[in-house]
Protein backbone atom coordinates (compact mmCIF):
# COMPACT_ATOMS: atom_id res chain seq x y z
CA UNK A 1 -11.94 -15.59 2.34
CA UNK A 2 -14.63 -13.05 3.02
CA UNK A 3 -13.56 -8.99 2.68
CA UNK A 4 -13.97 -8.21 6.26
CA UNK A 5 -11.86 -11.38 6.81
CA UNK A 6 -9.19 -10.18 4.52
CA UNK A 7 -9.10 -7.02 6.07
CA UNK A 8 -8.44 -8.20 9.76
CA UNK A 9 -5.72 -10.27 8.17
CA UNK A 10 -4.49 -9.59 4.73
CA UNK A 11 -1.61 -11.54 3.96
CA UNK A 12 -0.47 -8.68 1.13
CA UNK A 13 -0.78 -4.83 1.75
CA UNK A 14 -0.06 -2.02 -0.31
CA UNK A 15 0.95 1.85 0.82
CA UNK A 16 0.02 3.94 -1.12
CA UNK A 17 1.78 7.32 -0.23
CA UNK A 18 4.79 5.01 1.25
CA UNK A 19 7.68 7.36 1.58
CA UNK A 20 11.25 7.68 3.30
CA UNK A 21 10.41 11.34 4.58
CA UNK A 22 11.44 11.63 8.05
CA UNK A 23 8.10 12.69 9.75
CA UNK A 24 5.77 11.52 7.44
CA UNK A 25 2.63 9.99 7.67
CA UNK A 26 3.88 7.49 4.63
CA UNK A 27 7.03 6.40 6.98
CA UNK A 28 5.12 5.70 10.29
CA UNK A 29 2.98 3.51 8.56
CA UNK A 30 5.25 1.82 6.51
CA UNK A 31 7.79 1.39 9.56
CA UNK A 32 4.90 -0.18 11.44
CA UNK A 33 4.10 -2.60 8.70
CA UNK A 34 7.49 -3.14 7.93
CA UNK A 35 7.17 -4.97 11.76
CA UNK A 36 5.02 -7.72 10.72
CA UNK A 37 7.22 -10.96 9.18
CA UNK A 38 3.89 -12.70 8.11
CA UNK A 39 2.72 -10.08 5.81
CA UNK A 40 3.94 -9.27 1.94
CA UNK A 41 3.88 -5.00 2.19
CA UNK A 42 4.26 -3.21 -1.34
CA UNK A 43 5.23 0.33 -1.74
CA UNK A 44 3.74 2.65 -3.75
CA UNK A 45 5.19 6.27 -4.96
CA UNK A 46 5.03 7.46 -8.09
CA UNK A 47 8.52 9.03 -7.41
CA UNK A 48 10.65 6.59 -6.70
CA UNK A 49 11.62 3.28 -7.74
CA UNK A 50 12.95 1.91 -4.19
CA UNK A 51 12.18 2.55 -0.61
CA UNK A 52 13.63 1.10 2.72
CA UNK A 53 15.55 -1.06 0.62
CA UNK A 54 12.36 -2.56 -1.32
CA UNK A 55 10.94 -2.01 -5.02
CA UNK A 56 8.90 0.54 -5.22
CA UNK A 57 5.69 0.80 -7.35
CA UNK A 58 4.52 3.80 -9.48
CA UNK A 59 0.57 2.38 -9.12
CA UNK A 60 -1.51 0.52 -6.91
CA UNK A 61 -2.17 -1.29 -10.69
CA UNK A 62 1.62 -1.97 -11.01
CA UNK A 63 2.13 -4.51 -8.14
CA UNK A 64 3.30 -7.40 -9.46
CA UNK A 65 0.82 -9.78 -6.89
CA UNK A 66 -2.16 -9.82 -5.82
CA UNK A 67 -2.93 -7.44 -2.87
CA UNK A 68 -5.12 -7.97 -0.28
CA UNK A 69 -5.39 -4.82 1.57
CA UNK A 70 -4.13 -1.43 0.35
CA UNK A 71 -3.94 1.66 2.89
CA UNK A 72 -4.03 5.12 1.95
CA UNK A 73 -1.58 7.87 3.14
CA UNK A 74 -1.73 10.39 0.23
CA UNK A 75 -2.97 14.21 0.27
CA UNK A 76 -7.13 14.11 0.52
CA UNK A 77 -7.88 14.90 -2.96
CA UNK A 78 -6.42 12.42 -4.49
CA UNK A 79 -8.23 9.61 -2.69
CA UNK A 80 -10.91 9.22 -5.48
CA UNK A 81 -8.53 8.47 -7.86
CA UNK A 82 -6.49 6.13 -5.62
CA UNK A 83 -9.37 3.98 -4.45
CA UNK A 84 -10.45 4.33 -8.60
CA UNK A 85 -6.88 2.19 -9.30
CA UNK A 86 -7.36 -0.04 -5.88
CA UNK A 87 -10.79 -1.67 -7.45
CA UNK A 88 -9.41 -1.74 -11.37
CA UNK A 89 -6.56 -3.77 -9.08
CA UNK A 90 -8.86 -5.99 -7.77
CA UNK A 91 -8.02 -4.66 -3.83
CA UNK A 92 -10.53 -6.31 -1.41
CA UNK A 93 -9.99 -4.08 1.12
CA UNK A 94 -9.33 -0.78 0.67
């Protein structure tokens, strides 16, 4: 499967910045892919080991599969570093 393929429909996704924080960018997102039954969505937070009820991962680079697509809802200057651990992960789309 091509990138822009796997990025119209990734069959894993990642969110990094996932959080439980009523109002947050992290918990629209993850609410909204928390709707789709056909995908496989990962947390990520560094501080916090479980979130709506689902492991949570320290690291993009501690997923335990595969992940097709991550998205990014962290603070701006961290982004570097995030999209850094996304391609040592092996992300496609990012």
């Amino acid at each position: 499967m091509s990138r822009i393929q796997v990025m119209f429909d990734p069959k894993t996704i990642a969110l990094i910045g996932a959080t439980q924080k009523e109002g947050a960018v992290g918990r629209t997102i993850m609410e909204n892919l928390l709707r789709s039954k056909e995908r496989k969505i990962f947390p990520v937070n560094p501080h916090t080991s479980k979130l709506f009820d689902m492991d949570s991962y320290p690291s993009i680079t501690d997923v335990p599969d595969h992940v097709d697509m991550a998205v990014v809802a962290t603070p701006a200057r961290s982004v570097p570093g995030v999209l850094e651990e996304c391609g040592k992960a092996g992300v496609a789309g990012q």
